[in-house]
PDB file of N, CA and C in Angstrom:
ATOM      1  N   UNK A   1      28.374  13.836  -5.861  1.00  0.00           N
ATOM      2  CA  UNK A   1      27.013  13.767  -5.393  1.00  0.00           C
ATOM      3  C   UNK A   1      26.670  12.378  -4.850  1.00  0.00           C
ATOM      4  N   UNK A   2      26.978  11.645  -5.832  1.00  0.00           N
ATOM      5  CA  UNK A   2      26.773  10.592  -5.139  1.00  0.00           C
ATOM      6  C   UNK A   2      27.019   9.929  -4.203  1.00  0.00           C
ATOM      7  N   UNK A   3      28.341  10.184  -3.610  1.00  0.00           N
ATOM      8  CA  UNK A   3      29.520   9.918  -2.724  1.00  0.00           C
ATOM      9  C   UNK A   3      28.606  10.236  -1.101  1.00  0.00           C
ATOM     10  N   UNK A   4      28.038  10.953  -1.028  1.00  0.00           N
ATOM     11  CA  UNK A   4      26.645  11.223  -0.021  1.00  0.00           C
ATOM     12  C   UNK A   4      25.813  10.322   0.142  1.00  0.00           C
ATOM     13  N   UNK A   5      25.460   9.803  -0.762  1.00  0.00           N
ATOM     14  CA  UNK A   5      24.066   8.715  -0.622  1.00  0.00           C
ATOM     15  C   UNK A   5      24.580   7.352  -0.457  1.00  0.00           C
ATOM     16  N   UNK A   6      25.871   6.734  -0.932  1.00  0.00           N
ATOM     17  CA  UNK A   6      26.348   5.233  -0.793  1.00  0.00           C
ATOM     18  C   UNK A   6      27.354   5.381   0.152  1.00  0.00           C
ATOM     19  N   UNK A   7      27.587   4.217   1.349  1.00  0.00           N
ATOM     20  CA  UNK A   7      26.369   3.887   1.645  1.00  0.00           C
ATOM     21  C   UNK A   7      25.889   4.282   2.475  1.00  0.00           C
ATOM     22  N   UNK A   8      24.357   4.231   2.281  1.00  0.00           N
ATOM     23  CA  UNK A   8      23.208   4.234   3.219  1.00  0.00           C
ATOM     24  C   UNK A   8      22.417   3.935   4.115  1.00  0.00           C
ATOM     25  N   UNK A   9      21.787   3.926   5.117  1.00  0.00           N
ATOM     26  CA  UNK A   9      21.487   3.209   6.160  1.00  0.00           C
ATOM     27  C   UNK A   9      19.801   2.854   6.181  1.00  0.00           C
ATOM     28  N   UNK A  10      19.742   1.867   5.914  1.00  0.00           N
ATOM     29  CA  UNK A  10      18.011   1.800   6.339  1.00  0.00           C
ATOM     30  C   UNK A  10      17.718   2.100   8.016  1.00  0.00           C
ATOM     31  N   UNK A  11      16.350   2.312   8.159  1.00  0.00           N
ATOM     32  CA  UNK A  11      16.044   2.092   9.431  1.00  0.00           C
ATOM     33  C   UNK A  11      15.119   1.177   9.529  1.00  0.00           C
ATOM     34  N   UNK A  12      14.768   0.822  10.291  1.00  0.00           N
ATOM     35  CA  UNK A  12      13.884  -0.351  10.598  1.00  0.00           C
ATOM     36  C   UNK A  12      12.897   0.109  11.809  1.00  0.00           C
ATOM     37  N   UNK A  13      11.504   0.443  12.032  1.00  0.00           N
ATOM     38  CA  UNK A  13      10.973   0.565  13.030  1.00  0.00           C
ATOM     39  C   UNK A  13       9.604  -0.196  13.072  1.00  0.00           C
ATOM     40  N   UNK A  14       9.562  -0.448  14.192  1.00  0.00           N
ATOM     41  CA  UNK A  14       8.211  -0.806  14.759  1.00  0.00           C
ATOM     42  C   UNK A  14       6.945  -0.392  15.215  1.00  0.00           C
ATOM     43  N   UNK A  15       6.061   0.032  14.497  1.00  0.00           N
ATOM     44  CA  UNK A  15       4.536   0.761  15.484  1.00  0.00           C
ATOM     45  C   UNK A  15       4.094  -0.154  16.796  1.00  0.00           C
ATOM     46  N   UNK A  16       3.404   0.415  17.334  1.00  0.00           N
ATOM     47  CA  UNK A  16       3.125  -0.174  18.445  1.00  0.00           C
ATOM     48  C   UNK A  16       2.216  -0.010  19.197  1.00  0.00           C
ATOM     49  N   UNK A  17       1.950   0.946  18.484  1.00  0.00           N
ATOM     50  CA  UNK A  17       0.234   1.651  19.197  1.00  0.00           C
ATOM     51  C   UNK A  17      -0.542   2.059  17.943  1.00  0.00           C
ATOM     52  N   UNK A  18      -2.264   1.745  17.448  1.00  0.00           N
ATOM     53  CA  UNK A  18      -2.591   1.662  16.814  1.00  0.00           C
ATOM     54  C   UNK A  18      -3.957   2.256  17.022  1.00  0.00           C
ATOM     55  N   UNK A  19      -4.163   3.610  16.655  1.00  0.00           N
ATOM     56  CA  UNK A  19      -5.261   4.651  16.289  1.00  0.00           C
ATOM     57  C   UNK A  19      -6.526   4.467  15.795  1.00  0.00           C
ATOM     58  N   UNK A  20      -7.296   4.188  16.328  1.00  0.00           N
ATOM     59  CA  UNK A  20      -8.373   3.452  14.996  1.00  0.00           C
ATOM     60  C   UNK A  20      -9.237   4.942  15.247  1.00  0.00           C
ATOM     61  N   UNK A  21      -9.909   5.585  14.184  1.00  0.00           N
ATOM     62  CA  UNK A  21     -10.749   6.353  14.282  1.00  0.00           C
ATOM     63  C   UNK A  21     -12.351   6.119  13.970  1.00  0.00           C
ATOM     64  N   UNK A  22     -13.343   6.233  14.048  1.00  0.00           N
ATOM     65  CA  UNK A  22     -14.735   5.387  13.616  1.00  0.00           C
ATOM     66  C   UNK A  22     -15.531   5.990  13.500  1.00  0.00           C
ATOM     67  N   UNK A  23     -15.885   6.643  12.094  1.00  0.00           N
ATOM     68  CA  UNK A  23     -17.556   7.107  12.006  1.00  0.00           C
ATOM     69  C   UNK A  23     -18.667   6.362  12.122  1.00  0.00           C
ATOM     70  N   UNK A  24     -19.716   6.906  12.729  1.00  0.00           N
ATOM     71  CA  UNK A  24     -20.810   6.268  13.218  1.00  0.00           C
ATOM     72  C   UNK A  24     -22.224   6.733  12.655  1.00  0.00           C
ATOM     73  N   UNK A  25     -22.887   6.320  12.523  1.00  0.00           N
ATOM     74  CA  UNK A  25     -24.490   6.846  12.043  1.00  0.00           C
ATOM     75  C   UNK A  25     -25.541   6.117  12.828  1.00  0.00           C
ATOM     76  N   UNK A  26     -25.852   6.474  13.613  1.00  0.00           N
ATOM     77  CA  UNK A  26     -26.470   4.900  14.638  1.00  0.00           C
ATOM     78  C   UNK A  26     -25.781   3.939  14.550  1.00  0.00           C
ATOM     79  N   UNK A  27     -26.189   3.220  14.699  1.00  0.00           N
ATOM     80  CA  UNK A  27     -25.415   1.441  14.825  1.00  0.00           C
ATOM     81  C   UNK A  27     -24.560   1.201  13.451  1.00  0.00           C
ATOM     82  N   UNK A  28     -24.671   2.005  12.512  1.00  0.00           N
ATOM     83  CA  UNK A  28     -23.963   1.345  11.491  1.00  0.00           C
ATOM     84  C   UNK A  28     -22.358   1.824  11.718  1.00  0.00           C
ATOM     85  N   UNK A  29     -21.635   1.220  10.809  1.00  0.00           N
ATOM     86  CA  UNK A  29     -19.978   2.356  10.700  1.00  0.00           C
ATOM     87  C   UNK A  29     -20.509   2.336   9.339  1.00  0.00           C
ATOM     88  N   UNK A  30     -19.541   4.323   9.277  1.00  0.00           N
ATOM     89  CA  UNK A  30     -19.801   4.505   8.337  1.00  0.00           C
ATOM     90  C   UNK A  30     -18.689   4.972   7.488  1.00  0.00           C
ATOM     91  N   UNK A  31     -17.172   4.703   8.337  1.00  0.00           N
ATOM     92  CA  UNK A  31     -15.874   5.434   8.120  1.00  0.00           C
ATOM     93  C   UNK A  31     -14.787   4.989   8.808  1.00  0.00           C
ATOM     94  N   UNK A  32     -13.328   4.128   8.840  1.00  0.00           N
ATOM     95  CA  UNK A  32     -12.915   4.460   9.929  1.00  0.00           C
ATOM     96  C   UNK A  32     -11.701   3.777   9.220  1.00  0.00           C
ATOM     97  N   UNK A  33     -10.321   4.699  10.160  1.00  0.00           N
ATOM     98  CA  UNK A  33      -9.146   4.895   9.587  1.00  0.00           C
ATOM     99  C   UNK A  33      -8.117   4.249  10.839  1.00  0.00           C
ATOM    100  N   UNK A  34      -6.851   4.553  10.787  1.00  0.00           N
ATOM    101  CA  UNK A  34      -5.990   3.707  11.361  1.00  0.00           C
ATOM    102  C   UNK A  34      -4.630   4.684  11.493  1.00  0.00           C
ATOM    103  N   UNK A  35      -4.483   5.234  12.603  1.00  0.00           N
ATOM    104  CA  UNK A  35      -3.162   6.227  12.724  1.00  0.00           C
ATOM    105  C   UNK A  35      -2.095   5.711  13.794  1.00  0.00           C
ATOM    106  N   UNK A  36      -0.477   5.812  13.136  1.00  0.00           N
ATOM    107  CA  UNK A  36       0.357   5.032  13.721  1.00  0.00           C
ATOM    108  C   UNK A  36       1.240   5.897  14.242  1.00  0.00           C
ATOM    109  N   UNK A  37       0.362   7.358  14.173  1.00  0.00           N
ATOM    110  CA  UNK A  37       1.697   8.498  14.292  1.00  0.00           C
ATOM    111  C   UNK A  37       1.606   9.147  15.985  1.00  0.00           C
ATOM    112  N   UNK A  38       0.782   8.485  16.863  1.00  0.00           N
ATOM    113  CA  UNK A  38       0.556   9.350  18.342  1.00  0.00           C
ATOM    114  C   UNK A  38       1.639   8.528  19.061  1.00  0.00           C
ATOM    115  N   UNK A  39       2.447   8.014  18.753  1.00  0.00           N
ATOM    116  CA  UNK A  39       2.999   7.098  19.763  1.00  0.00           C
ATOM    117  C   UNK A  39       4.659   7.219  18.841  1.00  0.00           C
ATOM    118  N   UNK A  40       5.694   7.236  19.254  1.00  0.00           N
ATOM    119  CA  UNK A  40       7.127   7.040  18.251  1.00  0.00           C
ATOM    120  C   UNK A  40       6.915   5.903  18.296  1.00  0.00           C
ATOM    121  N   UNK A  41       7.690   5.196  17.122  1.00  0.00           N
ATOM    122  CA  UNK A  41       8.030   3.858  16.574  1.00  0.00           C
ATOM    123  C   UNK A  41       9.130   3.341  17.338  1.00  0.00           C
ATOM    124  N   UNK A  42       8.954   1.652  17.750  1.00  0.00           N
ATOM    125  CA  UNK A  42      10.293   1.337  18.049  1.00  0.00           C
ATOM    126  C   UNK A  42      11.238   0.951  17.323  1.00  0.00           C
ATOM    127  N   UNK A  43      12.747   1.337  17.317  1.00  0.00           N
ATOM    128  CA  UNK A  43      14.107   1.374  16.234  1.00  0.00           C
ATOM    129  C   UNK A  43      14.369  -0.014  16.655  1.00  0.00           C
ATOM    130  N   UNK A  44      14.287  -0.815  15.624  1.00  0.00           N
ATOM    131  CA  UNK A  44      14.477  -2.260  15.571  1.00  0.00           C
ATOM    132  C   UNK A  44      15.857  -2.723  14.808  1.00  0.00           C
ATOM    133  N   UNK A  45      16.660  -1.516  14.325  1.00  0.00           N
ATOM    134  CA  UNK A  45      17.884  -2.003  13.440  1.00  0.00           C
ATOM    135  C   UNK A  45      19.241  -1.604  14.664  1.00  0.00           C
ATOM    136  N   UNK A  46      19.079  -0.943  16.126  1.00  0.00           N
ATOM    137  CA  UNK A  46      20.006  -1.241  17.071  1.00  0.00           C
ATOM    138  C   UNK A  46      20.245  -2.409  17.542  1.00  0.00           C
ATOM    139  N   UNK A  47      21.461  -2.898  17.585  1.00  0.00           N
ATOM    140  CA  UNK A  47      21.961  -4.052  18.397  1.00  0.00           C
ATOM    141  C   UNK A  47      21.635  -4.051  19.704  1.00  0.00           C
ATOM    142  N   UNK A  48      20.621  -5.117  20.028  1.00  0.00           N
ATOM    143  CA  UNK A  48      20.356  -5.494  21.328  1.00  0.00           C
ATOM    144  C   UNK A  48      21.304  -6.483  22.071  1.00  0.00           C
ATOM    145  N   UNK A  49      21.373  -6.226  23.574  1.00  0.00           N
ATOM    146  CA  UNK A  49      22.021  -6.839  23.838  1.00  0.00           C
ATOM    147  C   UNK A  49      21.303  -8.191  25.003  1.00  0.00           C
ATOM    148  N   UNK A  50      20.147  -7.855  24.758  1.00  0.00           N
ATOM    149  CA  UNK A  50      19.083  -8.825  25.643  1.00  0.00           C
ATOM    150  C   UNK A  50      17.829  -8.764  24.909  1.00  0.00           C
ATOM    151  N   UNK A  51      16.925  -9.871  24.966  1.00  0.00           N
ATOM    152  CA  UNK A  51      16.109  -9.848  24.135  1.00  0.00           C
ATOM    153  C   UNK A  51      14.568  -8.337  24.168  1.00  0.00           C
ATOM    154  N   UNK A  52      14.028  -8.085  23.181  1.00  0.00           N
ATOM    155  CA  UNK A  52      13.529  -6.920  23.240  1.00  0.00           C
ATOM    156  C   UNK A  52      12.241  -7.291  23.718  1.00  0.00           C
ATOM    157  N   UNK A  53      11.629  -6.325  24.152  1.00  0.00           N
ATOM    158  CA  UNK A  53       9.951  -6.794  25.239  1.00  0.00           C
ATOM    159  C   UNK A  53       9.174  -5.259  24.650  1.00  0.00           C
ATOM    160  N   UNK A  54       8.581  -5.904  23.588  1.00  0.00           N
ATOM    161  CA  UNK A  54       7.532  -5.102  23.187  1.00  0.00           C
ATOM    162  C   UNK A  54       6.050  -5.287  23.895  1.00  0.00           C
ATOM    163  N   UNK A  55       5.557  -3.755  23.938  1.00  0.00           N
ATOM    164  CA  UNK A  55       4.140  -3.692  24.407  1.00  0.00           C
ATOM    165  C   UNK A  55       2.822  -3.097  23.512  1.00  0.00           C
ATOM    166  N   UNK A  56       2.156  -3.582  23.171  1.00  0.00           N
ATOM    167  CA  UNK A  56       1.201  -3.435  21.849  1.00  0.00           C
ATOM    168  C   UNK A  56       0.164  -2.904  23.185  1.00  0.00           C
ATOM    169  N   UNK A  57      -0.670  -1.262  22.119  1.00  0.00           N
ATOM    170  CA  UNK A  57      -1.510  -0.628  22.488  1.00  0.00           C
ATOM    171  C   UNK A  57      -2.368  -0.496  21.719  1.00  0.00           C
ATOM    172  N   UNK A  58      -3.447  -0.249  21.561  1.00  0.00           N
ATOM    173  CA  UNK A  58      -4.275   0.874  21.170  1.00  0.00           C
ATOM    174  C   UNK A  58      -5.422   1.447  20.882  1.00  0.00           C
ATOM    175  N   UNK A  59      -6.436   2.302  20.984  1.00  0.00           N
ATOM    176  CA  UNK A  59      -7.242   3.278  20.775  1.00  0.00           C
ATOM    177  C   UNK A  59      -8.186   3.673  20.023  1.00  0.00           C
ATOM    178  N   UNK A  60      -9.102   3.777  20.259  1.00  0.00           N
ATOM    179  CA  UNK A  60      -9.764   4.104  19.706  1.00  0.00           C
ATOM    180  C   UNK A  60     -11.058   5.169  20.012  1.00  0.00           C
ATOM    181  N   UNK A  61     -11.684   6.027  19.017  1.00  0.00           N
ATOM    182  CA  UNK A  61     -12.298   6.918  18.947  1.00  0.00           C
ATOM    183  C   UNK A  61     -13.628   6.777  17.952  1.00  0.00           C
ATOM    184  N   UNK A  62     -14.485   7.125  18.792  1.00  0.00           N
ATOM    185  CA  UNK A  62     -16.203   6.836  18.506  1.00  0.00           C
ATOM    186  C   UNK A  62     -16.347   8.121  17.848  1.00  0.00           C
ATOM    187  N   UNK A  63     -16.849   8.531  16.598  1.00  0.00           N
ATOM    188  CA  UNK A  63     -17.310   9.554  16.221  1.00  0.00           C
ATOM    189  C   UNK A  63     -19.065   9.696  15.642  1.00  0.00           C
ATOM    190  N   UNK A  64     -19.696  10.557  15.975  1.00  0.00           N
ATOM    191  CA  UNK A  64     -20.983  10.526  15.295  1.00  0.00           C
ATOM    192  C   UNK A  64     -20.444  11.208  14.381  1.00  0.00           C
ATOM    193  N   UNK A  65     -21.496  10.737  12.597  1.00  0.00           N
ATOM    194  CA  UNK A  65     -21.582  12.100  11.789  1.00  0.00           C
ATOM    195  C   UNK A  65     -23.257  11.716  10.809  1.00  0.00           C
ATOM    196  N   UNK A  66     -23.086  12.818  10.012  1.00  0.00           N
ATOM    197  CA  UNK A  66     -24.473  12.822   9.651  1.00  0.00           C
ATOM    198  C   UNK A  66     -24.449  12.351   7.981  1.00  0.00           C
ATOM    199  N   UNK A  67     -22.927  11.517   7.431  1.00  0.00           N
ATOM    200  CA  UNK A  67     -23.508  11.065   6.591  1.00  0.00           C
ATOM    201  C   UNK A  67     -24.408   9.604   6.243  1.00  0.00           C
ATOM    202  N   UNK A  68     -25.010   9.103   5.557  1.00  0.00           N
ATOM    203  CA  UNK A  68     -26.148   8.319   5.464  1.00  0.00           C
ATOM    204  C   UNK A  68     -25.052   7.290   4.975  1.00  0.00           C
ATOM    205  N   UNK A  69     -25.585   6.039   5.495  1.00  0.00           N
ATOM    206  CA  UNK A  69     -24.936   4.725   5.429  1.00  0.00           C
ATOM    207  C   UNK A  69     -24.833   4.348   3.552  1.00  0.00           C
ATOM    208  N   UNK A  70     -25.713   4.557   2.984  1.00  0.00           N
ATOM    209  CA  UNK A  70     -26.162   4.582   1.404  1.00  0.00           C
ATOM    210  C   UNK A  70     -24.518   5.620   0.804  1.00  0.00           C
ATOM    211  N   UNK A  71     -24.456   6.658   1.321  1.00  0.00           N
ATOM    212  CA  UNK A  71     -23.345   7.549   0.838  1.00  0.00           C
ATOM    213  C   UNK A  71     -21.996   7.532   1.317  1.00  0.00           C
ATOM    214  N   UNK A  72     -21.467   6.318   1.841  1.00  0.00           N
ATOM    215  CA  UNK A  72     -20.325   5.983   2.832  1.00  0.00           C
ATOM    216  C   UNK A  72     -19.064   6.388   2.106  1.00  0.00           C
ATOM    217  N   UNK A  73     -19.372   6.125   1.074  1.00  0.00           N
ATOM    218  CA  UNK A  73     -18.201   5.881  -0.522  1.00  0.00           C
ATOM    219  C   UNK A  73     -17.978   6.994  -0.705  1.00  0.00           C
ATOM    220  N   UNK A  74     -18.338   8.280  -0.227  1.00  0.00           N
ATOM    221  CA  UNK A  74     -18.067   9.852  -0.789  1.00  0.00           C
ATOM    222  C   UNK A  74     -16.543  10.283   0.189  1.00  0.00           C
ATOM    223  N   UNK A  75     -16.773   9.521   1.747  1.00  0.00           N
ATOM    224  CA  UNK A  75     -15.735   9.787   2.660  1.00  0.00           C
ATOM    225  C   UNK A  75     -14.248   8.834   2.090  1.00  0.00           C
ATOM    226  N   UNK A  76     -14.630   7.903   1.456  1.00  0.00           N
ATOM    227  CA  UNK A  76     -13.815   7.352   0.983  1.00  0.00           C
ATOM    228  C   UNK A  76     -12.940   7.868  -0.005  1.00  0.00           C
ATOM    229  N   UNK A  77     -13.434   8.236  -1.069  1.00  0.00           N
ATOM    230  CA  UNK A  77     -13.463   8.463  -2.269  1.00  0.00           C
ATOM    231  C   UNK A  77     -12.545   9.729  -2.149  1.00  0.00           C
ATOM    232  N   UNK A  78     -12.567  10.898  -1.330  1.00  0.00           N
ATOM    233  CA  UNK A  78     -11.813  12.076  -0.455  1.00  0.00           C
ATOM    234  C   UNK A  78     -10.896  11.944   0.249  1.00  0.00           C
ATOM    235  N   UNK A  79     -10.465  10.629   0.505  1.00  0.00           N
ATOM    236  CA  UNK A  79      -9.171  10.546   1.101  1.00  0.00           C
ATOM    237  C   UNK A  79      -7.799   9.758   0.161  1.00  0.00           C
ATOM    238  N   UNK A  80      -6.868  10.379   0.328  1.00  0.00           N
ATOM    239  CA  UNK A  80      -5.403  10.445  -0.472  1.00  0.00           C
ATOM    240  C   UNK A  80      -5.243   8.913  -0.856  1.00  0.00           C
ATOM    241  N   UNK A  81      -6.022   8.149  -0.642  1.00  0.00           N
ATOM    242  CA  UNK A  81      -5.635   6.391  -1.062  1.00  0.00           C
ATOM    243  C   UNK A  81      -5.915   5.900  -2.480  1.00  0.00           C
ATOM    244  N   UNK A  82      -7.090   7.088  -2.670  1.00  0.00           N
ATOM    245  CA  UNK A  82      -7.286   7.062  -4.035  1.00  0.00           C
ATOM    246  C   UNK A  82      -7.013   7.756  -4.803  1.00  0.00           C
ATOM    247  N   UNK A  83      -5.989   7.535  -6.153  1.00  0.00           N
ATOM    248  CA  UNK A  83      -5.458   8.691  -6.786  1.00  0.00           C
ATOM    249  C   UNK A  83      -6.780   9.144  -8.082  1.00  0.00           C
ATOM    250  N   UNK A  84      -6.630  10.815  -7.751  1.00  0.00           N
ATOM    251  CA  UNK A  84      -7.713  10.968  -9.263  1.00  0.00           C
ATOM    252  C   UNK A  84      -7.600  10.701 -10.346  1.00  0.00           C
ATOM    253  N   UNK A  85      -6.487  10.533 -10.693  1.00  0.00           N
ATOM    254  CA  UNK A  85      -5.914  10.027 -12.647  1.00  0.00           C
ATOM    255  C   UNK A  85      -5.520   9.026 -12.336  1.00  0.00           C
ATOM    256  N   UNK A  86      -5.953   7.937 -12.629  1.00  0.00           N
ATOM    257  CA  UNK A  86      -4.733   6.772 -13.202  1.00  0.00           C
ATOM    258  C   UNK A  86      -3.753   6.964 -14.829  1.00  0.00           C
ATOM    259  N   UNK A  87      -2.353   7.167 -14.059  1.00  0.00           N
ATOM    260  CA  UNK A  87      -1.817   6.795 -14.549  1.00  0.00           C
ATOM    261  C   UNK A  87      -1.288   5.438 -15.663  1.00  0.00           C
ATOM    262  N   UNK A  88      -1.701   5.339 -17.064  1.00  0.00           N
ATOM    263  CA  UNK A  88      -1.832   4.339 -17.731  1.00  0.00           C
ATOM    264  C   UNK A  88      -0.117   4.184 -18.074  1.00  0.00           C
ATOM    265  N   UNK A  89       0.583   3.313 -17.719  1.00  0.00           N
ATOM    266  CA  UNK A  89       2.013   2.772 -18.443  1.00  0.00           C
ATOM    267  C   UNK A  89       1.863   2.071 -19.595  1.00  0.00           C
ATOM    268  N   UNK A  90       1.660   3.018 -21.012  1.00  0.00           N
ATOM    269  CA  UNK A  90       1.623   2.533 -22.281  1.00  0.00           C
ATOM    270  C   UNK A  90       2.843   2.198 -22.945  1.00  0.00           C
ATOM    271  N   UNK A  91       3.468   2.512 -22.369  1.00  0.00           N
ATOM    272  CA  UNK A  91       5.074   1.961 -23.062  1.00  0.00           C
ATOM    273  C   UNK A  91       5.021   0.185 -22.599  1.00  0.00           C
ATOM    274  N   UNK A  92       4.855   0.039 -20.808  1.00  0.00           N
ATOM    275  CA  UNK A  92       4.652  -1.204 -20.718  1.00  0.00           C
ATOM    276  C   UNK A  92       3.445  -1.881 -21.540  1.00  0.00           C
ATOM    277  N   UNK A  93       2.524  -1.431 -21.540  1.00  0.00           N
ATOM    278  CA  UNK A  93       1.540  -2.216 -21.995  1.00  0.00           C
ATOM    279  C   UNK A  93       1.785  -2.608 -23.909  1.00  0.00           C
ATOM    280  N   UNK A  94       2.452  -1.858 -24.381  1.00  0.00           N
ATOM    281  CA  UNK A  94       3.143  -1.528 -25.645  1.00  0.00           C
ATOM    282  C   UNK A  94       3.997  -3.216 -25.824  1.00  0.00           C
ATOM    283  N   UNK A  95       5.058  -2.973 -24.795  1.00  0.00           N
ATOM    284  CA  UNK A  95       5.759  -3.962 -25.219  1.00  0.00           C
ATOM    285  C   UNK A  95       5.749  -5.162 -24.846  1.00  0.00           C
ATOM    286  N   UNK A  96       4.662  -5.862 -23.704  1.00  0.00           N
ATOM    287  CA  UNK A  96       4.094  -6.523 -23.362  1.00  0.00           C
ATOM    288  C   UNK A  96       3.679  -7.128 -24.760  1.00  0.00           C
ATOM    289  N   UNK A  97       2.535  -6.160 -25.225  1.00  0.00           N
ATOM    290  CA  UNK A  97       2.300  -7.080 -26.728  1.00  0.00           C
ATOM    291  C   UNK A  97       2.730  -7.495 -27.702  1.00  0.00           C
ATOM    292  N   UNK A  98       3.357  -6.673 -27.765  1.00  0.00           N
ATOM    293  CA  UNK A  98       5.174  -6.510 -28.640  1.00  0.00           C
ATOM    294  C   UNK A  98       5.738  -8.170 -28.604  1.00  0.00           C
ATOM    295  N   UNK A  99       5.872  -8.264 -27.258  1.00  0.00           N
ATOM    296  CA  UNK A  99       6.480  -9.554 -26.594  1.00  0.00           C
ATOM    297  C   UNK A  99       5.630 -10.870 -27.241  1.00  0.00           C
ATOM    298  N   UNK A 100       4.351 -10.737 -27.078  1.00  0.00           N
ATOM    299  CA  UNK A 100       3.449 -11.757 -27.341  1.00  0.00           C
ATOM    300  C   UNK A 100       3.067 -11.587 -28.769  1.00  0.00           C
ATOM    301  N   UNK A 101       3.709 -10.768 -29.140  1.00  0.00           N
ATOM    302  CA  UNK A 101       3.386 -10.925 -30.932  1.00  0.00           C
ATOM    303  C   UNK A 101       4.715 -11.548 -31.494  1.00  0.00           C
ATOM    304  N   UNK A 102       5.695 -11.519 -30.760  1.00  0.00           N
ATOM    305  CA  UNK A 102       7.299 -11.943 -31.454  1.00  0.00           C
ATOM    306  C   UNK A 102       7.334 -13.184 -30.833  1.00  0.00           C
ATOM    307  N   UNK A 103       6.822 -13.680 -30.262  1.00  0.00           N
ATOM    308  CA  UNK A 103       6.384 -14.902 -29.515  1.00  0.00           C
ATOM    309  C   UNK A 103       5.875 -15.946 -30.588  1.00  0.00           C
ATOM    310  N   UNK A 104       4.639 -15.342 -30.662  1.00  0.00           N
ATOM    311  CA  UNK A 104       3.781 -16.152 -31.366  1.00  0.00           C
ATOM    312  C   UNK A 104       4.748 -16.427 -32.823  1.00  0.00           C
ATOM    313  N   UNK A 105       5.481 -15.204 -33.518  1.00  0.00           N
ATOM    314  CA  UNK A 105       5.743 -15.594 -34.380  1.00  0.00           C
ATOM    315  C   UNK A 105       6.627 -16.412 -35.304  1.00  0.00           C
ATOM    316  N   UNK A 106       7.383 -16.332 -33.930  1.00  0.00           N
ATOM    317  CA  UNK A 106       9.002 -17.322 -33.164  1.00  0.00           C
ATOM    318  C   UNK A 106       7.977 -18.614 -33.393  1.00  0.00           C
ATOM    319  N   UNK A 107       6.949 -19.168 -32.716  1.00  0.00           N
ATOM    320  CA  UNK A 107       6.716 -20.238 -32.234  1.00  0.00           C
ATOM    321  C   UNK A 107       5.561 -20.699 -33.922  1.00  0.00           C
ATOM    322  N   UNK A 108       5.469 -19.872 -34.504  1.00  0.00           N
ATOM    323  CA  UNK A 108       4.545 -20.184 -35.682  1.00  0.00           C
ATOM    324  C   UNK A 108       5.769 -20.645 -36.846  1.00  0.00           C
ATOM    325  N   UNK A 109       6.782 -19.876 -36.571  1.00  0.00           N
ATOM    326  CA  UNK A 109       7.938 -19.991 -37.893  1.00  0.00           C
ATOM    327  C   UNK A 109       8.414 -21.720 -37.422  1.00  0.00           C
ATOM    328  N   UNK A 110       8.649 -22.039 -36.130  1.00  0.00           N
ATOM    329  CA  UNK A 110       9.338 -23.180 -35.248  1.00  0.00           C
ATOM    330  C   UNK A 110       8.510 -24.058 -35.785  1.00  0.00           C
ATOM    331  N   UNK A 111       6.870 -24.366 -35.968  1.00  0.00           N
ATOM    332  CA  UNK A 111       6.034 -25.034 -36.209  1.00  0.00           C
ATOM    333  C   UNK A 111       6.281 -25.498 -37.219  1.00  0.00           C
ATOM    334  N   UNK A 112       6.151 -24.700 -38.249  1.00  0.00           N
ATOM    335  CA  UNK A 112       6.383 -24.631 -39.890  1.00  0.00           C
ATOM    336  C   UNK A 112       7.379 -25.502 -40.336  1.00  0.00           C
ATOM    337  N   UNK A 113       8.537 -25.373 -39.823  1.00  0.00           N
ATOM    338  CA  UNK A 113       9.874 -26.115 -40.005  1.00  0.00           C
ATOM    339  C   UNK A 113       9.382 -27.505 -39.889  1.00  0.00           C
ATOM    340  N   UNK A 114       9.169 -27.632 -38.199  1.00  0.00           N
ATOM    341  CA  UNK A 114       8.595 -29.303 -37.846  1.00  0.00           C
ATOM    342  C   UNK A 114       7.842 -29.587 -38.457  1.00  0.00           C
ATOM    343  N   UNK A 115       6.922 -29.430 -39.355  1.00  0.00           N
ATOM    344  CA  UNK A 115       5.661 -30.241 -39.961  1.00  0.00           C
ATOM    345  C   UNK A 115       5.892 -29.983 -41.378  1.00  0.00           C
ATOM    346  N   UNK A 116       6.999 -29.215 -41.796  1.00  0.00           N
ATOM    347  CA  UNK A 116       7.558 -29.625 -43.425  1.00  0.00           C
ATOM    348  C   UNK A 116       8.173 -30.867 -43.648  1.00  0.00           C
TER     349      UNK A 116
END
């Protein structure tokens, strides 16, 4: 199985055109996101044989909508950036203290010695 996956090849690419999307409510913004997917990426891990000449684009899109500048945080709050559970790592947080309790007690026993 493994004999498939090693070794492996990264790729390396470049965006180059940059999506901006923008909710609007009158003059305020009330939303606005960033898409890198309308354009292919340039493959930056081929051997060039002359130097490369990139061209930076991009776009953007005016949207009206009807939520209220006060409620901006609801459009937010609905998109995949924010996860609904946090996940708590109690094992780390466990031995973290763990650490700082064998610490202290290393450095309390060390004390003791020097000032007998």
């Amino acid at each position: 199985m493994e004999e498939h996956m090693f070794p492996h090849r990264h790729f390396l690419y470049f965006w180059t055109h940059h999506h901006f999307t923008i909710l609007k409510n009158g003059d305020k913004v009330i939303y606005a996101t960033v898409n890198t997917t309308t354009l292919p990426p340039v493959r930056l891990d081929e051997p060039a044989t002359q130097p490369l000449t990139i061209s930076f684009s991009y776009s953007v899109s005016w949207t009206d909508t009807q939520v209220e500048y006060k409620n901006r945080n609801v459009l937010a709050k609905r998109t995949k950036f924010f996860r609904d559970n946090v996940e708590i790592h109690w094992l780390s947080i466990f031995n973290s203290f763990l650490l700082t309790v064998m610490l202290m007690v290393f450095m309390a026993i060390i004390l003791m010695r020097v000032l007998r």
